[in-house]
PDB file of N, CA and C in Angstrom:
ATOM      1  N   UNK A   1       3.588 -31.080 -16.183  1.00  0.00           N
ATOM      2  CA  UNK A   1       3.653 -30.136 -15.100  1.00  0.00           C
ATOM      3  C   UNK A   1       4.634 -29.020 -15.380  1.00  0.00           C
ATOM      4  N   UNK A   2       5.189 -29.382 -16.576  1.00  0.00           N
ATOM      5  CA  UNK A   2       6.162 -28.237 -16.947  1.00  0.00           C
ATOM      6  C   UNK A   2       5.960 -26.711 -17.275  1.00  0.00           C
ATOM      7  N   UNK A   3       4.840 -26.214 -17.129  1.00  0.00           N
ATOM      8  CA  UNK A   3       4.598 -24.691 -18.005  1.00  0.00           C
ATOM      9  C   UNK A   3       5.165 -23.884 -16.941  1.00  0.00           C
ATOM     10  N   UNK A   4       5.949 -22.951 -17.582  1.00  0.00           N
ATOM     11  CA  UNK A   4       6.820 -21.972 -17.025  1.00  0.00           C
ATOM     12  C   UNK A   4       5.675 -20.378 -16.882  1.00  0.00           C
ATOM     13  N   UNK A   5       4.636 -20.676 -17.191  1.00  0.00           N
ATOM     14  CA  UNK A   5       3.765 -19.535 -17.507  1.00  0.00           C
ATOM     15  C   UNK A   5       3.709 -19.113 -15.859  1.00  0.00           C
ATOM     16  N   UNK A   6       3.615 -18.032 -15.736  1.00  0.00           N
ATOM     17  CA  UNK A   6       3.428 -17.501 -14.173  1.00  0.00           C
ATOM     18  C   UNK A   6       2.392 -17.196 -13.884  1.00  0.00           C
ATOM     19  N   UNK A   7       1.126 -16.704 -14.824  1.00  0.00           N
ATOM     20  CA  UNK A   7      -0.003 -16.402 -14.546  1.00  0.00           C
ATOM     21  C   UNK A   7      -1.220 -18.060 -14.246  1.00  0.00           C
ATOM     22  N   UNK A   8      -0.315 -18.871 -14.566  1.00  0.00           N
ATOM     23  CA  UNK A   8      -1.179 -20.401 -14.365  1.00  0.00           C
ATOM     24  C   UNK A   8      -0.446 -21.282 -13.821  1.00  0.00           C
ATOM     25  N   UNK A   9      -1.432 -22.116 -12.989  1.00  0.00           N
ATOM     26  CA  UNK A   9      -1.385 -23.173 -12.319  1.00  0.00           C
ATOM     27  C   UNK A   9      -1.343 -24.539 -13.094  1.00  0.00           C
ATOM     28  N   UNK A  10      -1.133 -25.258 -12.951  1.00  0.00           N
ATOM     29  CA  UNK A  10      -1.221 -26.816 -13.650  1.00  0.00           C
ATOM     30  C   UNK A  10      -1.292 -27.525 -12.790  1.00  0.00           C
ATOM     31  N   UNK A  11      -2.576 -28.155 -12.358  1.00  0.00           N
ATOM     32  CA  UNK A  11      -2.565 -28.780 -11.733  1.00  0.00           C
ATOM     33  C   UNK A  11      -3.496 -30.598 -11.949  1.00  0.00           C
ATOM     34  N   UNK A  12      -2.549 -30.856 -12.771  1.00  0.00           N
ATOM     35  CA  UNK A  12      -2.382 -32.008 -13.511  1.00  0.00           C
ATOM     36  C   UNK A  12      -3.420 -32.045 -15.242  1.00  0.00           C
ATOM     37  N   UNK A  13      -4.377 -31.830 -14.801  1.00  0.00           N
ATOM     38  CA  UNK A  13      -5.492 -32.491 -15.847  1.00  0.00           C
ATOM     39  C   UNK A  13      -5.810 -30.675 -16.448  1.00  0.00           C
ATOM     40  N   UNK A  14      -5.743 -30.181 -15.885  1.00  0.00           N
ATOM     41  CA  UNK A  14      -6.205 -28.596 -16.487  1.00  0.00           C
ATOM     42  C   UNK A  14      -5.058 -27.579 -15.717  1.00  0.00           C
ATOM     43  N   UNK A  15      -5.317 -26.560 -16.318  1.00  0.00           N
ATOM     44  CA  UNK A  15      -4.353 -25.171 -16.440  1.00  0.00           C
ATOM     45  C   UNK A  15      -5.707 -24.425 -15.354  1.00  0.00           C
ATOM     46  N   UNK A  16      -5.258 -23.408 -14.431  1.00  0.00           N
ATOM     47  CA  UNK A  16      -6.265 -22.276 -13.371  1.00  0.00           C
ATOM     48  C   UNK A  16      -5.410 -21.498 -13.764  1.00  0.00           C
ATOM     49  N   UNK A  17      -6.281 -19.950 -14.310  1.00  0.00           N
ATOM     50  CA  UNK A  17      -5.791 -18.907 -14.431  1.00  0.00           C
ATOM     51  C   UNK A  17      -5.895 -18.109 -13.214  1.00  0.00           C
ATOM     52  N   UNK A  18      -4.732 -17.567 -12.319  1.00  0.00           N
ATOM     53  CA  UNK A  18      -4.619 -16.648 -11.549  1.00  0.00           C
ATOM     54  C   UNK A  18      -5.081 -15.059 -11.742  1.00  0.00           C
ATOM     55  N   UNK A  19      -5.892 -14.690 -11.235  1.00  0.00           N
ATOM     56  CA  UNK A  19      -6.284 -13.366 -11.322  1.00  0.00           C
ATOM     57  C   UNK A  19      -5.273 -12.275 -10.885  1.00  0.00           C
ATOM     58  N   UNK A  20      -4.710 -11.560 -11.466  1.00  0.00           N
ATOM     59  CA  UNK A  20      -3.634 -10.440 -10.932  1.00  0.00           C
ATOM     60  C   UNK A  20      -4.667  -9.371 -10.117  1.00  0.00           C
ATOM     61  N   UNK A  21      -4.537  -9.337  -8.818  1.00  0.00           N
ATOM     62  CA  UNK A  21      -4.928  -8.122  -7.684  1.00  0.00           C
ATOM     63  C   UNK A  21      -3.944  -6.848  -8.112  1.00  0.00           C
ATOM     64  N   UNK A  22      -4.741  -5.705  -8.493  1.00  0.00           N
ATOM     65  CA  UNK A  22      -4.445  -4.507  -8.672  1.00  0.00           C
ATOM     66  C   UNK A  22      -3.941  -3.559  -7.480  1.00  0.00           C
ATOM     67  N   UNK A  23      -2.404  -3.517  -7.161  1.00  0.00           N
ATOM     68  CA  UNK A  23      -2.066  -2.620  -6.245  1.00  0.00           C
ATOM     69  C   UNK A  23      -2.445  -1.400  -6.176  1.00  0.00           C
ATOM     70  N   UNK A  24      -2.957  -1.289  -4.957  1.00  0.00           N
ATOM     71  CA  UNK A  24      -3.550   0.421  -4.699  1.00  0.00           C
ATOM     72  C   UNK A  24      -2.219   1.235  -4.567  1.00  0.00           C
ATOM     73  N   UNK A  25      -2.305   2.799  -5.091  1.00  0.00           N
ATOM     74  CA  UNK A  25      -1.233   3.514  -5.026  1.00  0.00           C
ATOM     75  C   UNK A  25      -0.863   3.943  -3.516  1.00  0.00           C
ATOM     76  N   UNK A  26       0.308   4.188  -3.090  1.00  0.00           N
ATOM     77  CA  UNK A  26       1.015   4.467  -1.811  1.00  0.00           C
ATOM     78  C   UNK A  26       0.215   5.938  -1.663  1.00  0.00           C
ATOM     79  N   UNK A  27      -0.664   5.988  -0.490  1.00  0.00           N
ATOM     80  CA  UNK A  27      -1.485   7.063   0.275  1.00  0.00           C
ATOM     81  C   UNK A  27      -0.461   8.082   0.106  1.00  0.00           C
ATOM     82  N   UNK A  28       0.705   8.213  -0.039  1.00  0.00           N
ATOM     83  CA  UNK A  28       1.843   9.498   0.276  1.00  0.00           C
ATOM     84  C   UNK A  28       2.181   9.854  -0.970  1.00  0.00           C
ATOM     85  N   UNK A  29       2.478   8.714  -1.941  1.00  0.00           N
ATOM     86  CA  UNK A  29       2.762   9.435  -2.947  1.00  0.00           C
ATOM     87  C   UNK A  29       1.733  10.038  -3.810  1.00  0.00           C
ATOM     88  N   UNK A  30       0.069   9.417  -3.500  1.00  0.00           N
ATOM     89  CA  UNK A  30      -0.524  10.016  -4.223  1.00  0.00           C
ATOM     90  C   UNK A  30      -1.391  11.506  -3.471  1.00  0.00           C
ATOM     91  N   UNK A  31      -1.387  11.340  -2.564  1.00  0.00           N
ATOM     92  CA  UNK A  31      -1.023  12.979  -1.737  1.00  0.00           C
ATOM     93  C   UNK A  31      -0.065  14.378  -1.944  1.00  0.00           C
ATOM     94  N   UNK A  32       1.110  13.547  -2.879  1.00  0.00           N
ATOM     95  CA  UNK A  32       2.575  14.037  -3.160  1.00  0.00           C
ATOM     96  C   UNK A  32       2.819  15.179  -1.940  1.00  0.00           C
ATOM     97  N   UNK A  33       2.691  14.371  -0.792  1.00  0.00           N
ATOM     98  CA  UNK A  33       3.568  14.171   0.197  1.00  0.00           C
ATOM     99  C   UNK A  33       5.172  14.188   0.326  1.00  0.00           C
ATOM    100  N   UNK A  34       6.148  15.531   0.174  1.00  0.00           N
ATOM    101  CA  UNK A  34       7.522  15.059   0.230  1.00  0.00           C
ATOM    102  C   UNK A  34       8.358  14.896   1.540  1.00  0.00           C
ATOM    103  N   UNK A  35       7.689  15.427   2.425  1.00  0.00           N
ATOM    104  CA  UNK A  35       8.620  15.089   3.790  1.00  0.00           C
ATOM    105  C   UNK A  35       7.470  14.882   4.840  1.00  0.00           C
ATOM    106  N   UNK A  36       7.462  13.935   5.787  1.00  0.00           N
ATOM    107  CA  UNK A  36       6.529  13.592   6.657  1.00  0.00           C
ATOM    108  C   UNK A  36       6.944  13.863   7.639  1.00  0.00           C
ATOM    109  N   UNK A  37       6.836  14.911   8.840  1.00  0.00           N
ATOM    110  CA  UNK A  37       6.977  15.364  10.162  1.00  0.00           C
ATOM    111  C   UNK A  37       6.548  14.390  11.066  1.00  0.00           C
ATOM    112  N   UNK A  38       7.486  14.262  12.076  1.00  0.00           N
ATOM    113  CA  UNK A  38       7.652  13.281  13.064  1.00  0.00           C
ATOM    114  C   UNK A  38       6.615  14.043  14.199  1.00  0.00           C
ATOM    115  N   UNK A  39       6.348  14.962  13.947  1.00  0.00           N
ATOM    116  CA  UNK A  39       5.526  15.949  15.341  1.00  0.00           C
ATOM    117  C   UNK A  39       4.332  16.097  14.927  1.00  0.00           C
ATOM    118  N   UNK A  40       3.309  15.501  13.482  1.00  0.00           N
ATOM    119  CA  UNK A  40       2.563  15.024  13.198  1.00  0.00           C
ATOM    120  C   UNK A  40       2.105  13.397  13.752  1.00  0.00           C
ATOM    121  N   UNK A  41       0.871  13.995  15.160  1.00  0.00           N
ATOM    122  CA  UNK A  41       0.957  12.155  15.749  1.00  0.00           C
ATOM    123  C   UNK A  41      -0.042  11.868  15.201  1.00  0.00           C
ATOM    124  N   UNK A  42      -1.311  12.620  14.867  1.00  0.00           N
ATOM    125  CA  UNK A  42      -1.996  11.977  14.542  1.00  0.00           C
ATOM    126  C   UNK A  42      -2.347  11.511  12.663  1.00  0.00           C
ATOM    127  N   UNK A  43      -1.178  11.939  12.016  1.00  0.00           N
ATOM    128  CA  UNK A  43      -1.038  11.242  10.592  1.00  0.00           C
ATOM    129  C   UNK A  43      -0.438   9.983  10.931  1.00  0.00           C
ATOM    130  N   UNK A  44       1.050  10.035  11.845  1.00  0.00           N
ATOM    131  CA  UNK A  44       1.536   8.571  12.546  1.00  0.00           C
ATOM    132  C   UNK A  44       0.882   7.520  12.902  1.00  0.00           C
ATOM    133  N   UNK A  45      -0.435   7.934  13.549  1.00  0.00           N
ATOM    134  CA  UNK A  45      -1.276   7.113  14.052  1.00  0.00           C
ATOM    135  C   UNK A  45      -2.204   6.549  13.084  1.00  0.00           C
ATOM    136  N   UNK A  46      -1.977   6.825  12.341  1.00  0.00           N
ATOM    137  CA  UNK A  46      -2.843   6.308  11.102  1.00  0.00           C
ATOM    138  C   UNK A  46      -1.794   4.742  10.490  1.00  0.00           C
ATOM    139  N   UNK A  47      -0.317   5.382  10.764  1.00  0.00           N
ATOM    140  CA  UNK A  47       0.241   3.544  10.571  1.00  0.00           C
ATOM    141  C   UNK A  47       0.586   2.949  11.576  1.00  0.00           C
ATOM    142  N   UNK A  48      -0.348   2.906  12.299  1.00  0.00           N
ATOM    143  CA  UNK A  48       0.203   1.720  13.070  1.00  0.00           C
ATOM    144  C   UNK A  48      -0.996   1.178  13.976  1.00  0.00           C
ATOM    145  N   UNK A  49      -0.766  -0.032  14.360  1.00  0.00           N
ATOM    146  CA  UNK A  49      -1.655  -0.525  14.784  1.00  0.00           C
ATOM    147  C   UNK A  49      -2.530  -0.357  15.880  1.00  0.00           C
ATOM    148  N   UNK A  50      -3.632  -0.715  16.450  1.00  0.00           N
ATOM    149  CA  UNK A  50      -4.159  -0.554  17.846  1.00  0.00           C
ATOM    150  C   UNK A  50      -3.526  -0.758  19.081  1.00  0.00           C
ATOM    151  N   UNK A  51      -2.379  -1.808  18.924  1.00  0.00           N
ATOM    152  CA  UNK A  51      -1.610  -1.988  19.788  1.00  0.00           C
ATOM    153  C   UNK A  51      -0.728  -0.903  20.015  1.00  0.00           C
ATOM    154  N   UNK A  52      -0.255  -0.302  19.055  1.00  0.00           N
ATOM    155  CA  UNK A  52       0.914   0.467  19.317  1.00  0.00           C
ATOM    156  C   UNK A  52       1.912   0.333  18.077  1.00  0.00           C
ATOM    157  N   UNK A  53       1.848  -0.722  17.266  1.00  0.00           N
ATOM    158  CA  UNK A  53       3.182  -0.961  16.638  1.00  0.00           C
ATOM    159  C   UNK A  53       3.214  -0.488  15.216  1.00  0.00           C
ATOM    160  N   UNK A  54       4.059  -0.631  14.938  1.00  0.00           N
ATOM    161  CA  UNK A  54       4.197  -0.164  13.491  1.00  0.00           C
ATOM    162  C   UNK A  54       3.358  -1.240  12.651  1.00  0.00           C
ATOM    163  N   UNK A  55       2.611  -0.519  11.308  1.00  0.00           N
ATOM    164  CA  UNK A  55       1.641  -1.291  10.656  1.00  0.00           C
ATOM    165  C   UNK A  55       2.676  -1.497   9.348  1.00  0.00           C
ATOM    166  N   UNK A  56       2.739  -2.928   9.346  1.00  0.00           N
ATOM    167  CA  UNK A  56       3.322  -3.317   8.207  1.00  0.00           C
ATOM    168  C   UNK A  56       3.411  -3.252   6.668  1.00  0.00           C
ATOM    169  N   UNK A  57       4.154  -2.995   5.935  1.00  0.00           N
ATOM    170  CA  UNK A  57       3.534  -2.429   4.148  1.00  0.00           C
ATOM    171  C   UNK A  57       2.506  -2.797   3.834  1.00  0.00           C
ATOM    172  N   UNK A  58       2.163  -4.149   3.782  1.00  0.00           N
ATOM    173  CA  UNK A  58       0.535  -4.761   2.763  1.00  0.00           C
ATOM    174  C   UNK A  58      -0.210  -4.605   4.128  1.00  0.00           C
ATOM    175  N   UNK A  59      -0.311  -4.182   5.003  1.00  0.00           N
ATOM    176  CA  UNK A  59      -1.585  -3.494   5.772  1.00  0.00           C
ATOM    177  C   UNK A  59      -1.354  -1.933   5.816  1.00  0.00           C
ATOM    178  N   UNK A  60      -0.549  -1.196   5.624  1.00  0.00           N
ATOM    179  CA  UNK A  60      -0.551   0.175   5.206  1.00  0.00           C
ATOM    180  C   UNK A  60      -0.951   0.571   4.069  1.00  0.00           C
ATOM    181  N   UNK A  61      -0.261  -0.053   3.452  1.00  0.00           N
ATOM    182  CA  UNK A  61      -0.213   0.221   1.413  1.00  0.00           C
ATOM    183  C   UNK A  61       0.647   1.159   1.050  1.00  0.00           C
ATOM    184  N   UNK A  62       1.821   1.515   1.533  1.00  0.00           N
ATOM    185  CA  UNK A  62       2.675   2.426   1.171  1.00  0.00           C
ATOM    186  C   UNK A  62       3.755   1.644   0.742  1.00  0.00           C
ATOM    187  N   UNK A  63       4.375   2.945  -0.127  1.00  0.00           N
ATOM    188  CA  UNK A  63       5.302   1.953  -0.839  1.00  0.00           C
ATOM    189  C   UNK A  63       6.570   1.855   0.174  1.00  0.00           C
ATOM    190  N   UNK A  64       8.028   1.289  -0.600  1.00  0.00           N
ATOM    191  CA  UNK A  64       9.120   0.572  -0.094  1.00  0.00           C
ATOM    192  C   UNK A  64       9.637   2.525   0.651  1.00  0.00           C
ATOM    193  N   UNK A  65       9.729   2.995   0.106  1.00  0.00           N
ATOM    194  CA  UNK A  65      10.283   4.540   0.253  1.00  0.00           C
ATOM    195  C   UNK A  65       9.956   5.403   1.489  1.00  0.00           C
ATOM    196  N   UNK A  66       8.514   5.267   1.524  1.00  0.00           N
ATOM    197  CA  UNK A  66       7.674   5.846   2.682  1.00  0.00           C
ATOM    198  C   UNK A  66       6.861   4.946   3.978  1.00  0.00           C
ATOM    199  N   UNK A  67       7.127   4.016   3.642  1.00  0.00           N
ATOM    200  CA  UNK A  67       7.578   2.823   4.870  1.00  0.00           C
ATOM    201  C   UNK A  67       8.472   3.057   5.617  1.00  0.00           C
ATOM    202  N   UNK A  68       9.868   3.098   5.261  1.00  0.00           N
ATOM    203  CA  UNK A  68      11.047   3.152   6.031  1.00  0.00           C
ATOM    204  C   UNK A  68      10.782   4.922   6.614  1.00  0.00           C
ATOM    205  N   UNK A  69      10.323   5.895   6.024  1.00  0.00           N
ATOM    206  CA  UNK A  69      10.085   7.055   6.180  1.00  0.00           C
ATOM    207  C   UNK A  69       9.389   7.036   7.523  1.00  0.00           C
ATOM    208  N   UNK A  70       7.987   6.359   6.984  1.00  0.00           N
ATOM    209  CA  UNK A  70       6.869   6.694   8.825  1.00  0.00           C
ATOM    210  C   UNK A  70       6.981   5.715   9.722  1.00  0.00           C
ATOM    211  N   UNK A  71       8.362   4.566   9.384  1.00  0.00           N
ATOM    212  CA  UNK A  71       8.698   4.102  10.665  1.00  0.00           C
ATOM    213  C   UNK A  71      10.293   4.891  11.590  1.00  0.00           C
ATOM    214  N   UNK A  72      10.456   5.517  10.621  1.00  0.00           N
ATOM    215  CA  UNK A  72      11.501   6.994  11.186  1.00  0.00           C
ATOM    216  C   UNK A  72      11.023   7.655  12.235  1.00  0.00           C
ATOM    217  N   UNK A  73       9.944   7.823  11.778  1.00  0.00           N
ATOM    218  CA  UNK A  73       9.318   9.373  12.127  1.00  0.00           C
ATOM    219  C   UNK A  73       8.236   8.649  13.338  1.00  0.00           C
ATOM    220  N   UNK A  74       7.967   7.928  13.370  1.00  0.00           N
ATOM    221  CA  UNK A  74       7.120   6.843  14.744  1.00  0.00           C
ATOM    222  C   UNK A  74       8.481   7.114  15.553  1.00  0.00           C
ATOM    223  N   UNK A  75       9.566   6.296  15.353  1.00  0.00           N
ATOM    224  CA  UNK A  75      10.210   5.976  16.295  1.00  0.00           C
ATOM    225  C   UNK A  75      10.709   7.215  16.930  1.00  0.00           C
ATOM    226  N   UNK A  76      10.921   8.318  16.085  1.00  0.00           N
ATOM    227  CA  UNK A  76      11.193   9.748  16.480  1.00  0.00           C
ATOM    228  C   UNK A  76      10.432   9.749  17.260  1.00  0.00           C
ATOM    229  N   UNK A  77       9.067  10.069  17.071  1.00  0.00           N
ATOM    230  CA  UNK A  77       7.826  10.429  17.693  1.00  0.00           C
ATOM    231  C   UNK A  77       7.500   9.585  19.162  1.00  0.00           C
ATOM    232  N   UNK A  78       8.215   8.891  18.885  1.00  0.00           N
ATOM    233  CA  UNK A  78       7.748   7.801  19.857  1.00  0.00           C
ATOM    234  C   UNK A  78       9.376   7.676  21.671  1.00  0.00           C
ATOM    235  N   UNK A  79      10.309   8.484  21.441  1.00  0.00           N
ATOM    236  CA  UNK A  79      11.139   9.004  22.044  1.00  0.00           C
ATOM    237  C   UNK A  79      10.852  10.117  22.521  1.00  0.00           C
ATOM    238  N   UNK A  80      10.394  10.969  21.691  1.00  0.00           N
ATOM    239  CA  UNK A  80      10.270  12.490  22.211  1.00  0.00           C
ATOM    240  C   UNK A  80       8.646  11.955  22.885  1.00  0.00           C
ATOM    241  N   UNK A  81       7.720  11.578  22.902  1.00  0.00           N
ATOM    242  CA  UNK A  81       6.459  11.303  23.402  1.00  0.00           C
ATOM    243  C   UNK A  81       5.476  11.412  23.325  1.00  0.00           C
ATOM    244  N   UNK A  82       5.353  11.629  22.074  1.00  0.00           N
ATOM    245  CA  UNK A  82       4.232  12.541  21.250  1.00  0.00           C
ATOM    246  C   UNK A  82       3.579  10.920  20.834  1.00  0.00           C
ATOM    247  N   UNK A  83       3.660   9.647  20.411  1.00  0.00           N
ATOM    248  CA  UNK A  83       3.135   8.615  20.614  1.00  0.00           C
ATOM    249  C   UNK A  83       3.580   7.467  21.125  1.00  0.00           C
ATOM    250  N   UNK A  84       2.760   6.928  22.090  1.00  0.00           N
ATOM    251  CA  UNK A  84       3.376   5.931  22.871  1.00  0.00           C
ATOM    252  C   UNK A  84       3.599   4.303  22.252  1.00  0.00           C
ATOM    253  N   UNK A  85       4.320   4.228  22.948  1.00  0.00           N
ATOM    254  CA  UNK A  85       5.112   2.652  22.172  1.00  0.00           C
ATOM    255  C   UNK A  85       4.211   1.162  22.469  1.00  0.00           C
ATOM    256  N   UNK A  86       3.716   1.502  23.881  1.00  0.00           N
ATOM    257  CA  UNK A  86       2.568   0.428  23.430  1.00  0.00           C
ATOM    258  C   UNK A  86       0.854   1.114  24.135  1.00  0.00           C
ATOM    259  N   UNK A  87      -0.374   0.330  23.648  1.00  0.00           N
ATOM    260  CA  UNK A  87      -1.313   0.756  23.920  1.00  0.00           C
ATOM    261  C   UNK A  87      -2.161   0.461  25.062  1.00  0.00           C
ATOM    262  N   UNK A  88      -2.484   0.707  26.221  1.00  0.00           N
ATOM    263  CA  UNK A  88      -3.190  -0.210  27.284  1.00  0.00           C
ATOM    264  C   UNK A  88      -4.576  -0.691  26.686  1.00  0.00           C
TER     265      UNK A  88
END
């Protein structure tokens, strides 16, 4: 049970090779997108959910950088009133 290999499983009698899933590129950076306006609601509205909330990285697909960015710019947006915090 010892193989240190990361791409396989051992699971006793045989080795399963794990398939590596190909990350899609971050929608912003490949836009080259450098500053995202908080008074833009309806690009905002594109992350976040039906409910209202902020849509999480692996259901957005943006990277670590522009995550923290369009949950800035929501919460901006979302004070001044330009999108509301939850959805009826």
């Amino acid at each position: 049970m010892g193989n240190n290999n990361r791409n396989t499983r051992d699971t006793g009698t045989r080795q399963v090779k794990f398939r590596r899933i190909k990350k899609r590129p971050c929608s912003l950076c490949a836009a080259n997108i450098e500053v995202l306006d908080y008074k833009e609601a309806n690009t905002l509205r594109r992350y976040m959910t039906d409910r209202g909330k902020i849509a999480p990285r692996r259901n957005s697909g943006l990277c670590p950088k522009h995550q923290r960015e369009v949950a800035k710019c929501i919460k901006k947006s979302r004070i001044i009133g330009l999108v509301p915090y939850i959805v009826d």
